[in-house]
N, C-alpha and C. Protein backbone atom coordinates (compact mmCIF):
# COMPACT_ATOMS: atom_id res chain seq x y z
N UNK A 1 -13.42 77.49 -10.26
CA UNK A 1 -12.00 77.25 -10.49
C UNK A 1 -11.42 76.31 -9.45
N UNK A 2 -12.32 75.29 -8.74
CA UNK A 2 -11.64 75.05 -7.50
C UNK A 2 -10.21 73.61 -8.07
N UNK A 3 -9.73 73.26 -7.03
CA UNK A 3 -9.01 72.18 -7.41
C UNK A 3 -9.38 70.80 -8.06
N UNK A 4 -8.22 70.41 -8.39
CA UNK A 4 -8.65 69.05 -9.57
C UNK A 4 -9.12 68.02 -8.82
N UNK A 5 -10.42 66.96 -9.40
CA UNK A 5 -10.82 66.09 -8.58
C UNK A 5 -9.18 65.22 -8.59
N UNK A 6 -9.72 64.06 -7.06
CA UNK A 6 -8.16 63.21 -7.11
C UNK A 6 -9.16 62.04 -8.20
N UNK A 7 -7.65 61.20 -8.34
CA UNK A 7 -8.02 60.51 -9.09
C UNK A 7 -8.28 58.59 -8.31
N UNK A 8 -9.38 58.32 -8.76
CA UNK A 8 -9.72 56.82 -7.86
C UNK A 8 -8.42 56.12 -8.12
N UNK A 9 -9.07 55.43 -6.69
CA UNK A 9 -7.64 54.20 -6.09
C UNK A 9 -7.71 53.32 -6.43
N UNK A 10 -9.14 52.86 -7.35
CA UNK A 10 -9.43 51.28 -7.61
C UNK A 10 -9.74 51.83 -8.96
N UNK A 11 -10.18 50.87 -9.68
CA UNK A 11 -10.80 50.65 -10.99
C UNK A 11 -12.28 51.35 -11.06
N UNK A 12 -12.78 50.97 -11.92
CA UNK A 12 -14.35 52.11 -12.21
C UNK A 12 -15.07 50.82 -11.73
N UNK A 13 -14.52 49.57 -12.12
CA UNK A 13 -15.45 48.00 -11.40
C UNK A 13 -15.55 47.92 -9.57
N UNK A 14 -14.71 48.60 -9.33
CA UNK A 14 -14.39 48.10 -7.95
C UNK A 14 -14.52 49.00 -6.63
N UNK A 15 -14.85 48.81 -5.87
CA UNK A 15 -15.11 49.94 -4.91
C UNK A 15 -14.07 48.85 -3.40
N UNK A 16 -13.76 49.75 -2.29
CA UNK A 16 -13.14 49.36 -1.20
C UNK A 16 -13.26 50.23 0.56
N UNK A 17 -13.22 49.22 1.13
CA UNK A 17 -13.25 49.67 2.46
C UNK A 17 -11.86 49.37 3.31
N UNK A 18 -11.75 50.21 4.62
CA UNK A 18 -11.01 49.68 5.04
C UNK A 18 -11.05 49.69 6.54
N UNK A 19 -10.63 48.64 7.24
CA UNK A 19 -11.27 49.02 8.71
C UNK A 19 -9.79 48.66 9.28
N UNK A 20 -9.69 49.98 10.25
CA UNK A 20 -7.96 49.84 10.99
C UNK A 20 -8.80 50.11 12.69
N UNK A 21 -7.34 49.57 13.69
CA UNK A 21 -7.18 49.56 14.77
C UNK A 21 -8.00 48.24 15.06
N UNK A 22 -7.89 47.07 14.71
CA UNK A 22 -8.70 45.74 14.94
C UNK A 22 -8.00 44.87 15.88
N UNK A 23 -8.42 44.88 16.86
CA UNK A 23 -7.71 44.07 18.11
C UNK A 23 -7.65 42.84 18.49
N UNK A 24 -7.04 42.65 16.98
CA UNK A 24 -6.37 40.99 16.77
C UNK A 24 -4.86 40.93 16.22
N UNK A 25 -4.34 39.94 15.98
CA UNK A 25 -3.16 40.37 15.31
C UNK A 25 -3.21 39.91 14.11
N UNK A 26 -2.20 40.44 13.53
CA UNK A 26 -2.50 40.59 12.12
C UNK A 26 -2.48 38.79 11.54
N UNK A 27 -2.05 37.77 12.35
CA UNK A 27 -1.77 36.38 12.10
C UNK A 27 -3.14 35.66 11.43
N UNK A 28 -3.74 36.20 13.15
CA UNK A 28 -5.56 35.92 13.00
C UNK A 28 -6.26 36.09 11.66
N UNK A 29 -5.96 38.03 11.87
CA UNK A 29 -6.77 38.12 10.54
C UNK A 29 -7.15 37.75 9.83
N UNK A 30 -5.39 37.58 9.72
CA UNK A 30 -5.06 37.03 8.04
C UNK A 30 -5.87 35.47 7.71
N UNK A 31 -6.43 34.85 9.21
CA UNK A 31 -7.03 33.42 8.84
C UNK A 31 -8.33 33.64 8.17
N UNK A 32 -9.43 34.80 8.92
CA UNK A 32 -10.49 35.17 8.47
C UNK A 32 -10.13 35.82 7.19
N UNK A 33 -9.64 36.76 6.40
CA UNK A 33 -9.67 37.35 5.51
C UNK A 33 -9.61 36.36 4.72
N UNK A 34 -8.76 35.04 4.57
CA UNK A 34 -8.55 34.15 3.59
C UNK A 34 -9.90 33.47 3.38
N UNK A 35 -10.33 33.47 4.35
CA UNK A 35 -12.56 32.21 4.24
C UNK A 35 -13.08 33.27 3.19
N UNK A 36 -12.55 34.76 2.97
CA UNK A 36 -13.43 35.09 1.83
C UNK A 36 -13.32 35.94 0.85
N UNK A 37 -11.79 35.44 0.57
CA UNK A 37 -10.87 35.73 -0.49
C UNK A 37 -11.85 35.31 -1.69
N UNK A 38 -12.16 36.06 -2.88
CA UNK A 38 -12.32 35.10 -4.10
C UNK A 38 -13.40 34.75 -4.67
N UNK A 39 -14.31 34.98 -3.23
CA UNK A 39 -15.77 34.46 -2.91
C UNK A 39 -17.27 35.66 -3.74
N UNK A 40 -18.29 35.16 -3.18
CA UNK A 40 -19.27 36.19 -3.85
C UNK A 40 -19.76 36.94 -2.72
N UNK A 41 -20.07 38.00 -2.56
CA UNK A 41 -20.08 39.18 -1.04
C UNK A 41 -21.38 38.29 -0.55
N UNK A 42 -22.56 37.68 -1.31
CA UNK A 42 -23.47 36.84 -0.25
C UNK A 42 -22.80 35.64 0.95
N UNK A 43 -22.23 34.91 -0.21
CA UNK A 43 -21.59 33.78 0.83
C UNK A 43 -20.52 34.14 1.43
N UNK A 44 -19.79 34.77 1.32
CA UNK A 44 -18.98 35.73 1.95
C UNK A 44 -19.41 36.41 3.20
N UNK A 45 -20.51 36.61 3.07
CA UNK A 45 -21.23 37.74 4.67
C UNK A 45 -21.34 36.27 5.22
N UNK A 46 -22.32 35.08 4.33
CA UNK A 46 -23.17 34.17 5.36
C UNK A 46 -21.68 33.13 6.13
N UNK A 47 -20.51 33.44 5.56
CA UNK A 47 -19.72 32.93 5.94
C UNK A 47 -18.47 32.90 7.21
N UNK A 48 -19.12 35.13 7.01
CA UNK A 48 -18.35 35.49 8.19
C UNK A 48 -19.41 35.68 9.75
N UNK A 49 -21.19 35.50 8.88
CA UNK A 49 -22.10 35.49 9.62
C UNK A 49 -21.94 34.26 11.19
N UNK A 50 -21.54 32.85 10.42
CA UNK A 50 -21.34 32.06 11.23
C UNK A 50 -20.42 31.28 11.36
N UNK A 51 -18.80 32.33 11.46
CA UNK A 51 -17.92 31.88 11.38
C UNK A 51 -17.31 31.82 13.37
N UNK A 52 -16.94 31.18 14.22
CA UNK A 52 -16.57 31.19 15.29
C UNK A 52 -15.72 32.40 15.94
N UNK A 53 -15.05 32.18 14.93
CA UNK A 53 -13.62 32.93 15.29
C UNK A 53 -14.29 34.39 16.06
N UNK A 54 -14.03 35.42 16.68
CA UNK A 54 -14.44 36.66 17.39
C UNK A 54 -13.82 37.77 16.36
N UNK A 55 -13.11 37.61 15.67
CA UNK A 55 -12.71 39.33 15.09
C UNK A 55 -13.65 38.60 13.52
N UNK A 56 -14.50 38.36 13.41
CA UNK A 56 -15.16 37.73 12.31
C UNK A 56 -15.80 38.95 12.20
N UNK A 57 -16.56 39.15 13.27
CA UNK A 57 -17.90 40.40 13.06
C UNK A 57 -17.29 41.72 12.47
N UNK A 58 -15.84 42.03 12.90
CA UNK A 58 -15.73 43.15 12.67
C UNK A 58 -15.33 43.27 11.44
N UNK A 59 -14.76 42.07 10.73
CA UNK A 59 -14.40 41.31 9.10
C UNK A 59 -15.52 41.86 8.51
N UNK A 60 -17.13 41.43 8.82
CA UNK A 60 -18.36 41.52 8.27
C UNK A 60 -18.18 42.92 8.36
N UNK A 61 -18.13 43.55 9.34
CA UNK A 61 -18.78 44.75 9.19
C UNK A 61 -17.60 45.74 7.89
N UNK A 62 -16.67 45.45 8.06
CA UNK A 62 -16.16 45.76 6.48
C UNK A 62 -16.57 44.96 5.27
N UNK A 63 -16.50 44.52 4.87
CA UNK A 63 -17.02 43.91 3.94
C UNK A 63 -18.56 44.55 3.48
N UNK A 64 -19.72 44.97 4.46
CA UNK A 64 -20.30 45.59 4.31
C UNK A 64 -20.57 47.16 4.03
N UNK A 65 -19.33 47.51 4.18
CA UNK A 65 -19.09 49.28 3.96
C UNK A 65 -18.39 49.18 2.55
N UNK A 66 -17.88 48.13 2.21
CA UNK A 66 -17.07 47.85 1.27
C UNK A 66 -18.77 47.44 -0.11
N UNK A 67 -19.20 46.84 0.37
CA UNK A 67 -20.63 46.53 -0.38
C UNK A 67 -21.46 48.31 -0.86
N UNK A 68 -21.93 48.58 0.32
CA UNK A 68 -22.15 50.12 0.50
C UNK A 68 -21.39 50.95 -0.13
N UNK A 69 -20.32 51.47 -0.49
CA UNK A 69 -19.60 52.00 -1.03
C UNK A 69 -20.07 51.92 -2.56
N UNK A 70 -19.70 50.45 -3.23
CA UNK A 70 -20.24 50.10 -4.19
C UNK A 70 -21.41 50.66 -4.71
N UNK A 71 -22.55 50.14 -3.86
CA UNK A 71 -23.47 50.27 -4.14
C UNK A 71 -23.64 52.06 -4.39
N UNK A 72 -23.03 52.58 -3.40
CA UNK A 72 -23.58 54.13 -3.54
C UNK A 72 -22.82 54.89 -3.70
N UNK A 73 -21.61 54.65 -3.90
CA UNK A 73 -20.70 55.71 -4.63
C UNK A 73 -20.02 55.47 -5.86
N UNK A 74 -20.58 54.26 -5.92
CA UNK A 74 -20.18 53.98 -7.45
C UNK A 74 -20.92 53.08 -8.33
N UNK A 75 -21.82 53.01 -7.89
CA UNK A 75 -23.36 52.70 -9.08
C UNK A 75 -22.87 51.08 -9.22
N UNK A 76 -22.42 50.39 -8.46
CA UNK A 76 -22.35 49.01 -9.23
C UNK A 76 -23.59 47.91 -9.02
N UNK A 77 -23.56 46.97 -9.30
CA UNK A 77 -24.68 46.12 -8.75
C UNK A 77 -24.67 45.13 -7.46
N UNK A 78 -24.63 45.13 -6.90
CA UNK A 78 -24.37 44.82 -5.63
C UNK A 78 -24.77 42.87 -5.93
N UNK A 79 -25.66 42.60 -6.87
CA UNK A 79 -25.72 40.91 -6.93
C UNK A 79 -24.52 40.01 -7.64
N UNK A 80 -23.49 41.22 -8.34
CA UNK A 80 -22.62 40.63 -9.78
C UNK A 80 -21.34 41.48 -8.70
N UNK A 81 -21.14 41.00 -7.09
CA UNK A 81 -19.85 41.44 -7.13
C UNK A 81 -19.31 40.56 -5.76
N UNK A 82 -17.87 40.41 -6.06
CA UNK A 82 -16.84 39.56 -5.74
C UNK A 82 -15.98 40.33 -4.30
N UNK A 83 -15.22 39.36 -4.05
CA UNK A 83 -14.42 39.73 -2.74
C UNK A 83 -13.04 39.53 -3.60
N UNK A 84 -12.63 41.12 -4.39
CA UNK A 84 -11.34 40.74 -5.52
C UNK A 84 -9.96 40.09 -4.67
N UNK A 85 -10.04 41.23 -3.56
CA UNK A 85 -9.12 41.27 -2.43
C UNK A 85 -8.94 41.26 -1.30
N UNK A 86 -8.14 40.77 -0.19
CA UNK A 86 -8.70 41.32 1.15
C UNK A 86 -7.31 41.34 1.62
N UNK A 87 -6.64 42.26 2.03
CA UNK A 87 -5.23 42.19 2.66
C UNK A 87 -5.78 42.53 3.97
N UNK A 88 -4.07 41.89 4.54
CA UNK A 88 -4.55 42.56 6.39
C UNK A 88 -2.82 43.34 6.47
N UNK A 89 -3.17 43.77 7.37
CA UNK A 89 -1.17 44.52 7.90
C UNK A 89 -1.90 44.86 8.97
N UNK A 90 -0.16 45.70 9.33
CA UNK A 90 -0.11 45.50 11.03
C UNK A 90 -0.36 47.16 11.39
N UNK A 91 -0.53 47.50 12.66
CA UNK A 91 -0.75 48.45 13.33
C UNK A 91 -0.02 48.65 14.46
N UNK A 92 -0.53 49.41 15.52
CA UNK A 92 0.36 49.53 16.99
C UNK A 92 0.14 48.25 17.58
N UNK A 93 1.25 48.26 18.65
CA UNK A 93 1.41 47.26 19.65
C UNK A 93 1.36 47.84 20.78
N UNK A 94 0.27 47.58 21.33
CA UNK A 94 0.50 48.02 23.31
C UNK A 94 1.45 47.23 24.18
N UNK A 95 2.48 47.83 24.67
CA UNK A 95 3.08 47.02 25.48
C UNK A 95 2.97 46.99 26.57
N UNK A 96 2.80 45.51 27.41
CA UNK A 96 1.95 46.07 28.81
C UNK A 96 3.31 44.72 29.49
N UNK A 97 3.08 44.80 30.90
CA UNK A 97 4.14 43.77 31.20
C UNK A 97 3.38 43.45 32.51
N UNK A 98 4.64 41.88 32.98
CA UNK A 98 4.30 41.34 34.28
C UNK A 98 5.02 41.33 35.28
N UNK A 99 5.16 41.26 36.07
CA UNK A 99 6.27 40.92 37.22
C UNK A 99 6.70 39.18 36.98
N UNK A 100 8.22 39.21 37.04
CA UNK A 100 7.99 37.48 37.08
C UNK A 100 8.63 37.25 38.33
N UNK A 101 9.12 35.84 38.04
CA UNK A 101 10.27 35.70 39.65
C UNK A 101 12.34 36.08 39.34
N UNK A 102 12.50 36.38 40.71
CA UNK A 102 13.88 37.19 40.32
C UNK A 102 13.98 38.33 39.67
N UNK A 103 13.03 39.30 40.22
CA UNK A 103 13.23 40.46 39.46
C UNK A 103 12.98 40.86 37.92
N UNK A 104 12.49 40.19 37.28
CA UNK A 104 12.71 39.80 35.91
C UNK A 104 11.12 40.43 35.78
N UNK A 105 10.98 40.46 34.00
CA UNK A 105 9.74 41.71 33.82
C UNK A 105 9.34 40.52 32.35
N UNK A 106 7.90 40.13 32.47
CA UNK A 106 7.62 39.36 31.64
C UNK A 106 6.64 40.32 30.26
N UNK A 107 7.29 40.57 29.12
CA UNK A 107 6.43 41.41 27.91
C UNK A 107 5.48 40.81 27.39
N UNK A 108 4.06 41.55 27.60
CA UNK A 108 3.09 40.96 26.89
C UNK A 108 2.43 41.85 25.61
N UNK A 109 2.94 41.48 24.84
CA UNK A 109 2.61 42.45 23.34
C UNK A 109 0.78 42.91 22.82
N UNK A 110 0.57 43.19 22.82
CA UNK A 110 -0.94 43.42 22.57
C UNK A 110 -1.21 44.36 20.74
N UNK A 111 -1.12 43.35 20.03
CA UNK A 111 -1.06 43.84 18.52
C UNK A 111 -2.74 44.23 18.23
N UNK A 112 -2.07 45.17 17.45
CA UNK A 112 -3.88 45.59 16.60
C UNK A 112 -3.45 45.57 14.88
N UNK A 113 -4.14 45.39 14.23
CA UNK A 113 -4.20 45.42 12.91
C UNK A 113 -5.25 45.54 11.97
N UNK A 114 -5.14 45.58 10.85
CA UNK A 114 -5.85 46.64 9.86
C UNK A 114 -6.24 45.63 8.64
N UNK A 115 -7.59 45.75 8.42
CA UNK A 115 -7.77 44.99 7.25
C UNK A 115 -8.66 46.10 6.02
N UNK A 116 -8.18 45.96 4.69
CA UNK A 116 -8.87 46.45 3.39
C UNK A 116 -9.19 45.40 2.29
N UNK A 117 -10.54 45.39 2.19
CA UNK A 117 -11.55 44.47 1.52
C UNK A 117 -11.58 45.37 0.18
N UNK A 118 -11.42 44.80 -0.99
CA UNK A 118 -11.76 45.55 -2.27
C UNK A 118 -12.57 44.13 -2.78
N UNK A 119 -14.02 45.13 -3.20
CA UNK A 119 -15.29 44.16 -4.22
C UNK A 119 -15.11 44.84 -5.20
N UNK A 120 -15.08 43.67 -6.87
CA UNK A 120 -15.21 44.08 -7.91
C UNK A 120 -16.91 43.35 -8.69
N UNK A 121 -17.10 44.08 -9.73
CA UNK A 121 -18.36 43.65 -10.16
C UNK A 121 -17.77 42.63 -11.59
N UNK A 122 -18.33 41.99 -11.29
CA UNK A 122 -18.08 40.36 -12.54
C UNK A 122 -19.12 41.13 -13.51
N UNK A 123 -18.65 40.47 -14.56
CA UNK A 123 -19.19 40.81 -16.01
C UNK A 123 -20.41 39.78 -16.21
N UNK A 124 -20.38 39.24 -15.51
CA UNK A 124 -22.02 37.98 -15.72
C UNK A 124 -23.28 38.41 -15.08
N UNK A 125 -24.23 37.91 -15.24
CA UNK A 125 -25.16 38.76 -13.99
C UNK A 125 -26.15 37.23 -14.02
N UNK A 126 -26.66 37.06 -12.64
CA UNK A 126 -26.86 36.44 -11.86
C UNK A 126 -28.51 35.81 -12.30
């Protein structure tokens, strides 16, 4: 008799990850999340594989839980699937400060933010 399953957040095509507390700001992110908006999750990894930028890796490493997911909690095919979505938003701000001259207190903001990758499976196969 136990309680009712909940009901999924995505579609029966689509599976999602989400990785929070990312110690960039959400500006950044938002530059990496866009290289693999749209894309196919191979060139998509090989893209965040050797992309410069530093909060890249931790991009990859969602994107890969986001793959995983797929793959194992919801039976899809992991060669026939897409990067549908990738939003970023914001999180806490550490506020830390400086001494300046004249008494005066200089704010240095320290943002973290949150990115969720949703892969859907395309109807074509490869």
């Amino acid at each position: 008799m136990g309680s009712e399953k909940n009901p999924r957040r995505v579609a029966d095509n689509e599976a999602m990850a989400i990785s929070r507390m990312l110690r960039t700001s959400p500006q950044k992110l938002n530059l990496v999340a866009g290289l693999i908006r749209g894309k196919k999750v191979d060139k998509a990894l090989a893209d965040l594989t050797f992309s410069k930028r530093r909060i890249a890796g931790d991009v990859k490493k969602c994107l890969q839980s986001a793959i995983a997911n797929a793959e194992n909690n919801h039976n899809l095919d992991v060669d026939n699937l897409i990067v549908a979505e990738a939003w970023v938003g914001k999180n806490l701000v550490m506020k830390r400060g400086r001494p300046r001259a004249r008494g005066r207190f200089g704010k240095i903001m320290k943002p973290f933010s949150e990115i969720t990758i949703k892969v859907r499976q395309t109807g074509e196969s490869a």
